[in-house]
N, C-alpha and C. Protein backbone atom coordinates (compact mmCIF):
# COMPACT_ATOMS: atom_id res chain seq x y z
N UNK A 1 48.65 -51.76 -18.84
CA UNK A 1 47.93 -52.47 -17.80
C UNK A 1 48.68 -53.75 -17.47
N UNK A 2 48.80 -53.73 -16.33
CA UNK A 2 49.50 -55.08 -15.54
C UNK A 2 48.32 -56.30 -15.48
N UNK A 3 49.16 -57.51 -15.41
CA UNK A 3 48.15 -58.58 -15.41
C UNK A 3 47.61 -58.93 -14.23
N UNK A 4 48.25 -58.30 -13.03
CA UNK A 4 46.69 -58.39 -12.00
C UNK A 4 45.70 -57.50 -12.05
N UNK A 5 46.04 -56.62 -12.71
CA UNK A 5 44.67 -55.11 -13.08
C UNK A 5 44.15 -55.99 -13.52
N UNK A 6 44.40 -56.07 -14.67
CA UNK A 6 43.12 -57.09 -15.99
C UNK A 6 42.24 -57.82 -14.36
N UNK A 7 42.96 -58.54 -13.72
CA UNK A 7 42.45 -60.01 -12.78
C UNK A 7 41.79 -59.04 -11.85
N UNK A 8 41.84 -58.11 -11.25
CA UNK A 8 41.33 -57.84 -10.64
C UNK A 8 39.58 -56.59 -10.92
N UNK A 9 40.13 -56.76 -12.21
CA UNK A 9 39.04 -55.95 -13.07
C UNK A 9 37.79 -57.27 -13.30
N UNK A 10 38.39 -57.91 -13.96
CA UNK A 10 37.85 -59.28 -13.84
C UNK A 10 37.16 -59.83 -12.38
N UNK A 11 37.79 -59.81 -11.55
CA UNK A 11 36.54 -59.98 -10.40
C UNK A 11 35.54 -58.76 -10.02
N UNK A 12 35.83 -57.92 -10.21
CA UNK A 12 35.44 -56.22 -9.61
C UNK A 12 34.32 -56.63 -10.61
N UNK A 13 34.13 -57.23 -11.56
CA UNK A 13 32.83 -57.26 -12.44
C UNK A 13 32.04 -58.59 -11.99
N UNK A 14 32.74 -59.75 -11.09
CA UNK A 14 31.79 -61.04 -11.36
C UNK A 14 30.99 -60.22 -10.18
N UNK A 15 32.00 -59.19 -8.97
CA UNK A 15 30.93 -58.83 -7.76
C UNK A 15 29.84 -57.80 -8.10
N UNK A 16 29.84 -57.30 -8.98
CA UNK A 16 28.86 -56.56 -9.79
C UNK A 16 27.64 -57.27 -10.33
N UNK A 17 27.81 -58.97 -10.92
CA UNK A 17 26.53 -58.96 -10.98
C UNK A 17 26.44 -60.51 -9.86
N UNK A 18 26.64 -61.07 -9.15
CA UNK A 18 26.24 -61.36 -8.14
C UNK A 18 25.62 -60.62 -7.40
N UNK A 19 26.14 -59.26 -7.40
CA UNK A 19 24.91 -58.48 -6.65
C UNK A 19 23.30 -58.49 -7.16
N UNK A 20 23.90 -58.09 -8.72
CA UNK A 20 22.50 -58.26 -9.27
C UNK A 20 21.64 -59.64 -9.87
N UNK A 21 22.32 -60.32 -9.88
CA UNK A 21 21.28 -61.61 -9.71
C UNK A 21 20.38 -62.08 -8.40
N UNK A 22 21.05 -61.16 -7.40
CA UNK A 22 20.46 -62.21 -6.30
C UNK A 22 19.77 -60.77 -5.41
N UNK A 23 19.79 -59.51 -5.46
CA UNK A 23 19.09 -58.27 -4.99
C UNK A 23 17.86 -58.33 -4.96
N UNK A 24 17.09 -58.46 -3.99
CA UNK A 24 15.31 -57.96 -4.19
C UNK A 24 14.81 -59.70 -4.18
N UNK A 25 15.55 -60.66 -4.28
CA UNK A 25 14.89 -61.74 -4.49
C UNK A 25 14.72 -62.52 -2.53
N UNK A 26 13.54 -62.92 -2.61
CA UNK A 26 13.10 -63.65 -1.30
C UNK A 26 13.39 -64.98 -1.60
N UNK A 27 13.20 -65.90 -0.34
CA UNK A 27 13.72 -66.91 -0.11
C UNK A 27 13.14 -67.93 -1.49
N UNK A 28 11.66 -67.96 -1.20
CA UNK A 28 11.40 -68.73 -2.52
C UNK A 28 11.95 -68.56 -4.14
N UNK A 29 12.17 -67.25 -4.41
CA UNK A 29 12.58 -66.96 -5.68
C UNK A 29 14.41 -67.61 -5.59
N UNK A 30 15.38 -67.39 -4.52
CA UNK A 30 16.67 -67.85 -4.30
C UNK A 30 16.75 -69.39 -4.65
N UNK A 31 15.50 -69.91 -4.27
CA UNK A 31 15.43 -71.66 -3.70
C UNK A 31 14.78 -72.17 -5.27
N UNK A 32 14.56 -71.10 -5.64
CA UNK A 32 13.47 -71.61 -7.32
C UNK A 32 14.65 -72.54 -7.73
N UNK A 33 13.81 -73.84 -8.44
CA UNK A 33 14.48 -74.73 -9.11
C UNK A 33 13.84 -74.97 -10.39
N UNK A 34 14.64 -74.59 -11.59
CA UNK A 34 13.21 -74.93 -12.66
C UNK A 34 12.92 -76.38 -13.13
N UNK A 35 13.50 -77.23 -13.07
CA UNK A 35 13.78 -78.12 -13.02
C UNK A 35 13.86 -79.19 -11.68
N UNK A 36 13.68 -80.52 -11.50
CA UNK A 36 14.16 -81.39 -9.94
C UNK A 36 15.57 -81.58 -9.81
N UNK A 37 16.29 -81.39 -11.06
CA UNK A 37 17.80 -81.52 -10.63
C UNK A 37 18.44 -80.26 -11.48
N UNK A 38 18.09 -79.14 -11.21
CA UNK A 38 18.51 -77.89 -12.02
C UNK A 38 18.93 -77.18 -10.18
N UNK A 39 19.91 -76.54 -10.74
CA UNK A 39 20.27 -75.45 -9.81
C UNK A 39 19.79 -73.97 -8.87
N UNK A 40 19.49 -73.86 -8.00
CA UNK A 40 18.57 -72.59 -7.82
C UNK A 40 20.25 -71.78 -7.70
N UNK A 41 19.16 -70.81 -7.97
CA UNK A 41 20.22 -69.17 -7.81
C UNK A 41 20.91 -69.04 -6.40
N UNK A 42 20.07 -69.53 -5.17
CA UNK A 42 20.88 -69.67 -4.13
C UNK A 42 22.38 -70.14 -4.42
N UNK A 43 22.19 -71.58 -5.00
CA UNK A 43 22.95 -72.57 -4.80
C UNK A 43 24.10 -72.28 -5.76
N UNK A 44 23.93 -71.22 -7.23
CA UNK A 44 24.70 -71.13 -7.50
C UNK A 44 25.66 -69.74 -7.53
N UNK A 45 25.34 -68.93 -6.42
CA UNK A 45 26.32 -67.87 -6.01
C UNK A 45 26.45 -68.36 -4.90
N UNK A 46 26.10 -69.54 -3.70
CA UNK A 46 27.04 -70.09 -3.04
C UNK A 46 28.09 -70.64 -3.22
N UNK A 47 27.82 -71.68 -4.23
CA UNK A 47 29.12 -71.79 -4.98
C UNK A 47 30.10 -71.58 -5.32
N UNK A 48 29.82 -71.02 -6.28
CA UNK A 48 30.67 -69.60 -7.23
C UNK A 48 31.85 -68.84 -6.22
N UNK A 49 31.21 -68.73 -4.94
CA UNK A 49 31.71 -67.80 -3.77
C UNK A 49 32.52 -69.23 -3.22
N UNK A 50 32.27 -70.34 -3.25
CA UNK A 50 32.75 -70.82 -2.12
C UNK A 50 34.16 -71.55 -3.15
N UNK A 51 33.88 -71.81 -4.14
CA UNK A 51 35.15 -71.97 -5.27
C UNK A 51 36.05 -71.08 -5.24
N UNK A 52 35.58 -69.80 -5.38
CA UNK A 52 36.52 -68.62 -5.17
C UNK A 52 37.05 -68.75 -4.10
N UNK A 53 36.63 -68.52 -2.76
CA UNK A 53 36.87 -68.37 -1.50
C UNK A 53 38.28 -69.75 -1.59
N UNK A 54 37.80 -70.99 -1.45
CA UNK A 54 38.87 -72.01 -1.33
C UNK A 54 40.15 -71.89 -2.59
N UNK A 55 39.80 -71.84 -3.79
CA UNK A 55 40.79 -71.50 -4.94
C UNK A 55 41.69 -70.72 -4.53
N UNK A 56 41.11 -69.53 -3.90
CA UNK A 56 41.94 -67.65 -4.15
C UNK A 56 42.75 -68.58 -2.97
N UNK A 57 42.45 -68.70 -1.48
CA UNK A 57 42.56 -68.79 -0.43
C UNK A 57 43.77 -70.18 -0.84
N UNK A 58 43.48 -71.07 -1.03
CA UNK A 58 44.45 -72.36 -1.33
C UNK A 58 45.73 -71.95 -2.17
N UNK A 59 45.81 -70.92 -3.45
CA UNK A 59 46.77 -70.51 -4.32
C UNK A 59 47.47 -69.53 -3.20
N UNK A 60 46.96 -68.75 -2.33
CA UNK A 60 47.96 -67.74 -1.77
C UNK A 60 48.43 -68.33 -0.08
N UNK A 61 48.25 -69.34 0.24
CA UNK A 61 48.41 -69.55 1.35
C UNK A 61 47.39 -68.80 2.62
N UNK A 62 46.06 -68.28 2.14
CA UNK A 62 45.66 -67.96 3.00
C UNK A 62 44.62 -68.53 3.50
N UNK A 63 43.97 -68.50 4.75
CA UNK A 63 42.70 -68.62 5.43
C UNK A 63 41.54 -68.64 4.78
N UNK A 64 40.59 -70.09 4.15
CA UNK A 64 39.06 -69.37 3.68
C UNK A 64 38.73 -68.39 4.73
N UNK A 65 37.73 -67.92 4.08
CA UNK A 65 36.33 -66.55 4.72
C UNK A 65 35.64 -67.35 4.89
N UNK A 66 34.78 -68.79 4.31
CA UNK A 66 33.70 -69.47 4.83
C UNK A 66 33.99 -69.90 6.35
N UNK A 67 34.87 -70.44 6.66
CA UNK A 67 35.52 -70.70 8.32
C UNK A 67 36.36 -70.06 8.81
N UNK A 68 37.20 -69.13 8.59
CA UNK A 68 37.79 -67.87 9.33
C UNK A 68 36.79 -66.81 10.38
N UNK A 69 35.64 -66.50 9.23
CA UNK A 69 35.05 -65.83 9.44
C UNK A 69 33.63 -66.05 9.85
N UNK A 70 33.52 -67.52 10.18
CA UNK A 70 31.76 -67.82 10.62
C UNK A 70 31.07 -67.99 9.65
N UNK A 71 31.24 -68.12 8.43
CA UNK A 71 30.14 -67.95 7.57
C UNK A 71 29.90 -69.43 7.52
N UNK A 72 30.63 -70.24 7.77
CA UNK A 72 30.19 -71.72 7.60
C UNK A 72 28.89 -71.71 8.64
N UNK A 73 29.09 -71.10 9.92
CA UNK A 73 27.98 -71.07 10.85
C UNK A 73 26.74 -70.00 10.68
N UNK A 74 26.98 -69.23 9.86
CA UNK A 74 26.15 -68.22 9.66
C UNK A 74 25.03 -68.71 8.50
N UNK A 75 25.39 -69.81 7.71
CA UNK A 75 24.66 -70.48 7.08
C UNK A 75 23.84 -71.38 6.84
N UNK A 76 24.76 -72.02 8.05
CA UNK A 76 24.24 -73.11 8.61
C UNK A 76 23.90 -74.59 7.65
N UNK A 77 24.81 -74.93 6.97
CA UNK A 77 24.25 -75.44 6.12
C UNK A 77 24.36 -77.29 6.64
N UNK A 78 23.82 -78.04 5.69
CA UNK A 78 24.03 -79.29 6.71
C UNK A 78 24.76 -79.70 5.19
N UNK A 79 26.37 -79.25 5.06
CA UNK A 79 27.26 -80.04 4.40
C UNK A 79 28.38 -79.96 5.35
N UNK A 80 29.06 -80.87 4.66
CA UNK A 80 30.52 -80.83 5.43
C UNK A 80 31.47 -79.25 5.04
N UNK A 81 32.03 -79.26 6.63
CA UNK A 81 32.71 -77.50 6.34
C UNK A 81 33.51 -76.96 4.99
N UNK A 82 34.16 -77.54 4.73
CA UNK A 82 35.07 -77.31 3.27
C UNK A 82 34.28 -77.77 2.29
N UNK A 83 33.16 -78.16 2.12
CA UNK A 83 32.18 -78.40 0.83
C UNK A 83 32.19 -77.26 -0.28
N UNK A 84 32.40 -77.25 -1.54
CA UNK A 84 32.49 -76.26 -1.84
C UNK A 84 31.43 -76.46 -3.52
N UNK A 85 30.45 -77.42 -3.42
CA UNK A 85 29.60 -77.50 -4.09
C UNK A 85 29.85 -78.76 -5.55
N UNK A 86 31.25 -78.72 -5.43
CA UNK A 86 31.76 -79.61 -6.88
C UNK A 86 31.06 -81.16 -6.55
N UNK A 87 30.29 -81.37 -7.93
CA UNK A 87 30.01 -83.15 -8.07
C UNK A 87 28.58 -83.30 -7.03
N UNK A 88 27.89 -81.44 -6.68
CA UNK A 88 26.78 -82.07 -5.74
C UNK A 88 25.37 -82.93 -6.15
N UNK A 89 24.90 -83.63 -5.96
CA UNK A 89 23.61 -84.22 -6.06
C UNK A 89 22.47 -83.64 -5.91
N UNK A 90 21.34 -83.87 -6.49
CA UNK A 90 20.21 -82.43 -6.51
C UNK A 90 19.86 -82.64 -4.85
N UNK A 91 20.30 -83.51 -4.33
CA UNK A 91 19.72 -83.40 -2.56
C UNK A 91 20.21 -82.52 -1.79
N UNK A 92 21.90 -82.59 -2.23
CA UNK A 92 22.72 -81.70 -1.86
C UNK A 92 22.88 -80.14 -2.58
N UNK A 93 21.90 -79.63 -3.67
CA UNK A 93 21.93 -78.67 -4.18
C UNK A 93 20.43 -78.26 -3.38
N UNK A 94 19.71 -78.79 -3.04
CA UNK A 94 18.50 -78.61 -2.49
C UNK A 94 18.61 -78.19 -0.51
N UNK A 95 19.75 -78.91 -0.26
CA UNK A 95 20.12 -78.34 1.42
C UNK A 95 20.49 -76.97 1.45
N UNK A 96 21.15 -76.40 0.31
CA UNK A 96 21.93 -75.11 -0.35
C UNK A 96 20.36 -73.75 0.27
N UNK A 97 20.19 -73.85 1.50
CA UNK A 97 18.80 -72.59 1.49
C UNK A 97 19.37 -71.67 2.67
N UNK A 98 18.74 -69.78 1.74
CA UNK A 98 19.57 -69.27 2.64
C UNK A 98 18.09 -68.12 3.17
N UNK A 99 18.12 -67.43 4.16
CA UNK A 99 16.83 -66.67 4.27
C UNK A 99 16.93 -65.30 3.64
N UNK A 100 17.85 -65.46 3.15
CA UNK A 100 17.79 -63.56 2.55
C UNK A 100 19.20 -63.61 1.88
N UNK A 101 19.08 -63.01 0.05
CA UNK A 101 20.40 -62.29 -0.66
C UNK A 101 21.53 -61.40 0.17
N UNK A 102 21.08 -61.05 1.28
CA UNK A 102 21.81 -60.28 1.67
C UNK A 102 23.08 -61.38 2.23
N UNK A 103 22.21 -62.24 2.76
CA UNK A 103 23.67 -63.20 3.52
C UNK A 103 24.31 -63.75 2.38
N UNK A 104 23.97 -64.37 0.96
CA UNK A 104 25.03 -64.57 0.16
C UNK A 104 25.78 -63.39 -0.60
N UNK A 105 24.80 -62.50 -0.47
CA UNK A 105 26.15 -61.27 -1.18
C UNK A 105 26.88 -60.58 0.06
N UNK A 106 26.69 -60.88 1.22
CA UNK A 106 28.07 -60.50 2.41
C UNK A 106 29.01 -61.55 2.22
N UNK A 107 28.87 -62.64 2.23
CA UNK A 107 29.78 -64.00 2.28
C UNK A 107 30.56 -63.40 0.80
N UNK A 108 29.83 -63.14 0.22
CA UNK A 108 31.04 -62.55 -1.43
C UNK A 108 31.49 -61.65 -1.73
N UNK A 109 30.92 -60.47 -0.64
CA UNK A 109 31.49 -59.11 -0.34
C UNK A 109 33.15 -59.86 0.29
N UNK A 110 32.82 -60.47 1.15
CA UNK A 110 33.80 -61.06 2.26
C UNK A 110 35.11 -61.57 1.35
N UNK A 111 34.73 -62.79 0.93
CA UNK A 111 35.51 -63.56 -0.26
C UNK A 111 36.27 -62.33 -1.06
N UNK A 112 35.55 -61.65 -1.79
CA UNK A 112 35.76 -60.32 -2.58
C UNK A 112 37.16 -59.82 -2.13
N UNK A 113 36.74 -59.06 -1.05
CA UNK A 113 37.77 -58.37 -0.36
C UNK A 113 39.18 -58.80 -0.14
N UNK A 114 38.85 -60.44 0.39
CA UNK A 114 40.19 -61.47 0.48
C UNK A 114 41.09 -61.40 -0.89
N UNK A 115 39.97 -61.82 -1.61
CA UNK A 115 40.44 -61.93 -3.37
C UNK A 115 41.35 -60.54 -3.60
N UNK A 116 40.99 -59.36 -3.74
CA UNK A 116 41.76 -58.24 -4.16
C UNK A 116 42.72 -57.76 -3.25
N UNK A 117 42.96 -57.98 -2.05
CA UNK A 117 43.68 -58.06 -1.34
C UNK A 117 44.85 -59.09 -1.80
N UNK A 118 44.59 -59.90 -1.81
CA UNK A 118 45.73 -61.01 -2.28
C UNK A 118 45.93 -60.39 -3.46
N UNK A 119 45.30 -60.27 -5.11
CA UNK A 119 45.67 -59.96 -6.08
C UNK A 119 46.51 -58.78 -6.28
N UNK A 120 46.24 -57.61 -5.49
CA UNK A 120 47.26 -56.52 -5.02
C UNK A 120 48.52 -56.18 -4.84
N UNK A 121 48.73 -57.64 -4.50
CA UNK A 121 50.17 -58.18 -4.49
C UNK A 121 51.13 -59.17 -4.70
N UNK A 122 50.21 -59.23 -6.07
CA UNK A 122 50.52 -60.10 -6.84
C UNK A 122 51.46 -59.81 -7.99
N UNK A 123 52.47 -60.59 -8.12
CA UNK A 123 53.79 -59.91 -9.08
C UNK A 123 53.29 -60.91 -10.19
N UNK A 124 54.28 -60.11 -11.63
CA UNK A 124 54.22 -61.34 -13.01
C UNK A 124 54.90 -62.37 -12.62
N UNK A 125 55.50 -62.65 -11.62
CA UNK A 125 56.61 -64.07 -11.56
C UNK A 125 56.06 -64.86 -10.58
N UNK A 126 54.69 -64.37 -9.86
CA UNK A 126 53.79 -65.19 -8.85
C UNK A 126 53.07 -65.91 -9.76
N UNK A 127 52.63 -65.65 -11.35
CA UNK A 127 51.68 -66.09 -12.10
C UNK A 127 51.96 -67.33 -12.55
N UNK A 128 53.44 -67.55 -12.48
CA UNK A 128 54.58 -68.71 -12.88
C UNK A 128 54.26 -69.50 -12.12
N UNK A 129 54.09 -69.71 -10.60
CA UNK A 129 54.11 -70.26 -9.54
C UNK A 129 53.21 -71.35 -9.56
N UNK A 130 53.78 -72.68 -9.48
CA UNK A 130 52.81 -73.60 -9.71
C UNK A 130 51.91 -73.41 -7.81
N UNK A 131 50.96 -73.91 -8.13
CA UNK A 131 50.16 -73.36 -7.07
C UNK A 131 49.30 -75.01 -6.56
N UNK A 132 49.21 -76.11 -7.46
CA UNK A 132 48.65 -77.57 -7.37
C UNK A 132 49.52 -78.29 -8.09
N UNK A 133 49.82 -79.54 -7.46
CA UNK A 133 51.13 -80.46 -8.68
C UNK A 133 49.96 -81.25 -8.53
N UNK A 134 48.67 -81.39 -8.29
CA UNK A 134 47.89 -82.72 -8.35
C UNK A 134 47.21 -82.92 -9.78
N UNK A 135 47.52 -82.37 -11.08
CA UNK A 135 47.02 -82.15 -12.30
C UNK A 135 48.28 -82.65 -13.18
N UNK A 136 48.39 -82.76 -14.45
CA UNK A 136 49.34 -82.78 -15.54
C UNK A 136 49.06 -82.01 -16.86
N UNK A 137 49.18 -81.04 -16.61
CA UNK A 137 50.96 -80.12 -15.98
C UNK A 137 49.90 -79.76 -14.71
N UNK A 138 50.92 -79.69 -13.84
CA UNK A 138 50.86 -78.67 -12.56
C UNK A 138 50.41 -77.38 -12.83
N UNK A 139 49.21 -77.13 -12.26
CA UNK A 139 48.24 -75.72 -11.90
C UNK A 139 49.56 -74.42 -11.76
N UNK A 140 49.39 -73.53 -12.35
CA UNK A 140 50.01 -72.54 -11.74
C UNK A 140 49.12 -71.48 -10.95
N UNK A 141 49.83 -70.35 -10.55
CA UNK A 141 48.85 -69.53 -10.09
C UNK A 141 47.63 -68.81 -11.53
N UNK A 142 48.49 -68.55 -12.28
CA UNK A 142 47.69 -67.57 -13.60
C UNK A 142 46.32 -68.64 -14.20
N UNK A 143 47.05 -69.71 -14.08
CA UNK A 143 46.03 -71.11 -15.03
C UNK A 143 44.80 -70.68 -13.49
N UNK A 144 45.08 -70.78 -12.21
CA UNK A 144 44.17 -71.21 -11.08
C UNK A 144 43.32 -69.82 -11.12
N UNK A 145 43.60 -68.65 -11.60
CA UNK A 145 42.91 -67.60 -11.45
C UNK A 145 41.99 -67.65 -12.31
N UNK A 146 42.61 -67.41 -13.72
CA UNK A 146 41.58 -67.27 -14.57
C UNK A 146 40.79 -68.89 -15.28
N UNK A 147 41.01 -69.82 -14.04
CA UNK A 147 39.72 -70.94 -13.93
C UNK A 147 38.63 -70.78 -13.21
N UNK A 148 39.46 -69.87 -12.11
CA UNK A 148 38.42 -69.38 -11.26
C UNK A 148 37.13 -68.33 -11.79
N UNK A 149 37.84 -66.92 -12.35
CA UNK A 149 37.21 -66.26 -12.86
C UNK A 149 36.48 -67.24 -13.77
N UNK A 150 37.16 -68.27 -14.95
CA UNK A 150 35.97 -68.76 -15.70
C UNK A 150 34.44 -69.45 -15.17
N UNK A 151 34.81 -70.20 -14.16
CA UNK A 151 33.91 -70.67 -13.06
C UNK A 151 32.73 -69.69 -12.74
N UNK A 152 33.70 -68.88 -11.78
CA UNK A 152 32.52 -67.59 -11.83
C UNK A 152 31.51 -66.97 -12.51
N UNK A 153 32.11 -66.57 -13.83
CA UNK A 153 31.06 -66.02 -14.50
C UNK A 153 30.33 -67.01 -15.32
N UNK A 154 30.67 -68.49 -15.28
CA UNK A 154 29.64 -69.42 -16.00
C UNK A 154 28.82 -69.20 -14.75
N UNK A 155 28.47 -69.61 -13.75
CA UNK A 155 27.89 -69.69 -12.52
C UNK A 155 26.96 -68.20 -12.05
N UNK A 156 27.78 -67.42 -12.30
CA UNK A 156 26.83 -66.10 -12.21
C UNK A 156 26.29 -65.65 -13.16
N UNK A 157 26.17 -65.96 -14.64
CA UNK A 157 25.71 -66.21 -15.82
C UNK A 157 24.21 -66.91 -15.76
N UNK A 158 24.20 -68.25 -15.27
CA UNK A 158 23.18 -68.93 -15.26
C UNK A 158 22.39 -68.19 -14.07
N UNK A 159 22.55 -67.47 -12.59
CA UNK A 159 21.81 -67.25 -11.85
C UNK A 159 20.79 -66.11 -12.45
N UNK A 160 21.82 -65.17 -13.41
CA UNK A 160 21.03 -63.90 -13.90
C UNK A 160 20.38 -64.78 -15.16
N UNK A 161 20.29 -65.77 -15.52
CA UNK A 161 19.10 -66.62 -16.32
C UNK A 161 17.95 -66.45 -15.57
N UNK A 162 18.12 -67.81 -14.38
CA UNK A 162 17.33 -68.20 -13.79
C UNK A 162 16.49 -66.44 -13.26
N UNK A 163 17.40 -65.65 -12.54
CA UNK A 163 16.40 -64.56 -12.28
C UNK A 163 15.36 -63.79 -13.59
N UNK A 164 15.83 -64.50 -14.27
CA UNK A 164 15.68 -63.18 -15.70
C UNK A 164 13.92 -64.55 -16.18
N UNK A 165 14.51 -65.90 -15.74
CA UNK A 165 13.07 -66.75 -16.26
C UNK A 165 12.37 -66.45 -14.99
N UNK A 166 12.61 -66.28 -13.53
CA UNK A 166 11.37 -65.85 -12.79
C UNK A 166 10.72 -64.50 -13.20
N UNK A 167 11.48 -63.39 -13.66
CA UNK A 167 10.79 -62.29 -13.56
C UNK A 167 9.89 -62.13 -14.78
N UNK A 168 10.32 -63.72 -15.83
CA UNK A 168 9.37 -63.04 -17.30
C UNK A 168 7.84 -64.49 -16.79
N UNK A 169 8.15 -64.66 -15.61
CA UNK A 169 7.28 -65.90 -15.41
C UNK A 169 5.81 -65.21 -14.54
N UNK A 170 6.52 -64.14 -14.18
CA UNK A 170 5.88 -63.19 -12.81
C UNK A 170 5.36 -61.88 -13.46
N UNK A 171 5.54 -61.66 -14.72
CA UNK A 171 4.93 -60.69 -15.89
C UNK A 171 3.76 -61.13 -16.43
């Protein structure tokens, strides 16, 4: 197995349960906060998606999906366009509202697609490739992936919490 299989096996699973954290759930259950400065499940597979989306997209030279593709407008959200959730304030985790799972698992279908597309053609000597000199040592591509993936599944980790404390709350 090559080391973009592993990477791309590795995302092929975070889109597996983003699906299932956020399937069947309505707006109030997405927006649930258990806490006043705790995260709703909306807010954190927007995220998750929008880290990916700018990360994948910034390491390969390509185009986000949040503004390529409308989704910045399809969301409508009242942050600034390249917001991508880091350092937000519970005011700004609280603007994070979407009317239906379906629009955050298209926006990560979307992202998704970008992601394995790029990884596809990805060589062992791209992994070398410093990809950010704004760190010490300089980001490469391999360090920027599998931060990403780590990101991800902390983030889609906690949403299948949060779904898993509404549904034993609703029993």
């Amino acid at each position: 197995m090559h080391a973009k299989d592993i990477l791309i096996d590795g995302f092929s699973r975070i889109q597996e349960e983003v699906h299932a954290a956020v399937e069947g759930l309505g707006p109030d259950d997405l927006h649930h906060r258990p806490g006043p400065d705790a995260n709703s499940i909306a807010w954190l597979v927007w995220h998750l998606t929008r880290v990916q989306d700018d990360h994948v997209a910034g390491a390969f030279g390509l185009d986000q999906v949040w503004l390529a593709q409308d989704w910045e407008k399809r969301f409508g959200l009242d942050l600034k366009p390249r917001d991508i959730g880091y350092g937000h304030t519970s005011a700004q985790v609280a603007r994070v509202r979407v009317d239906s799972a379906e629009l955050l698992t298209g926006y990560y279908d979307a992202v998704q697609a970008q992601t394995l597309d790029a990884l596809r053609g990805l060589s062992a000597e791209d992994l070398d490739r410093v990809v950010d000199e704004n760190w010490d040592p300089p980001v490469t591509m391999g360090v920027r992936l599998v931060s990403v993936l780590g990101d991800d599944w902390e983030h889609v980790g906690q949403a299948a919490y949060l779904r898993g404390l509404l549904q034993s709350a609703a029993s």
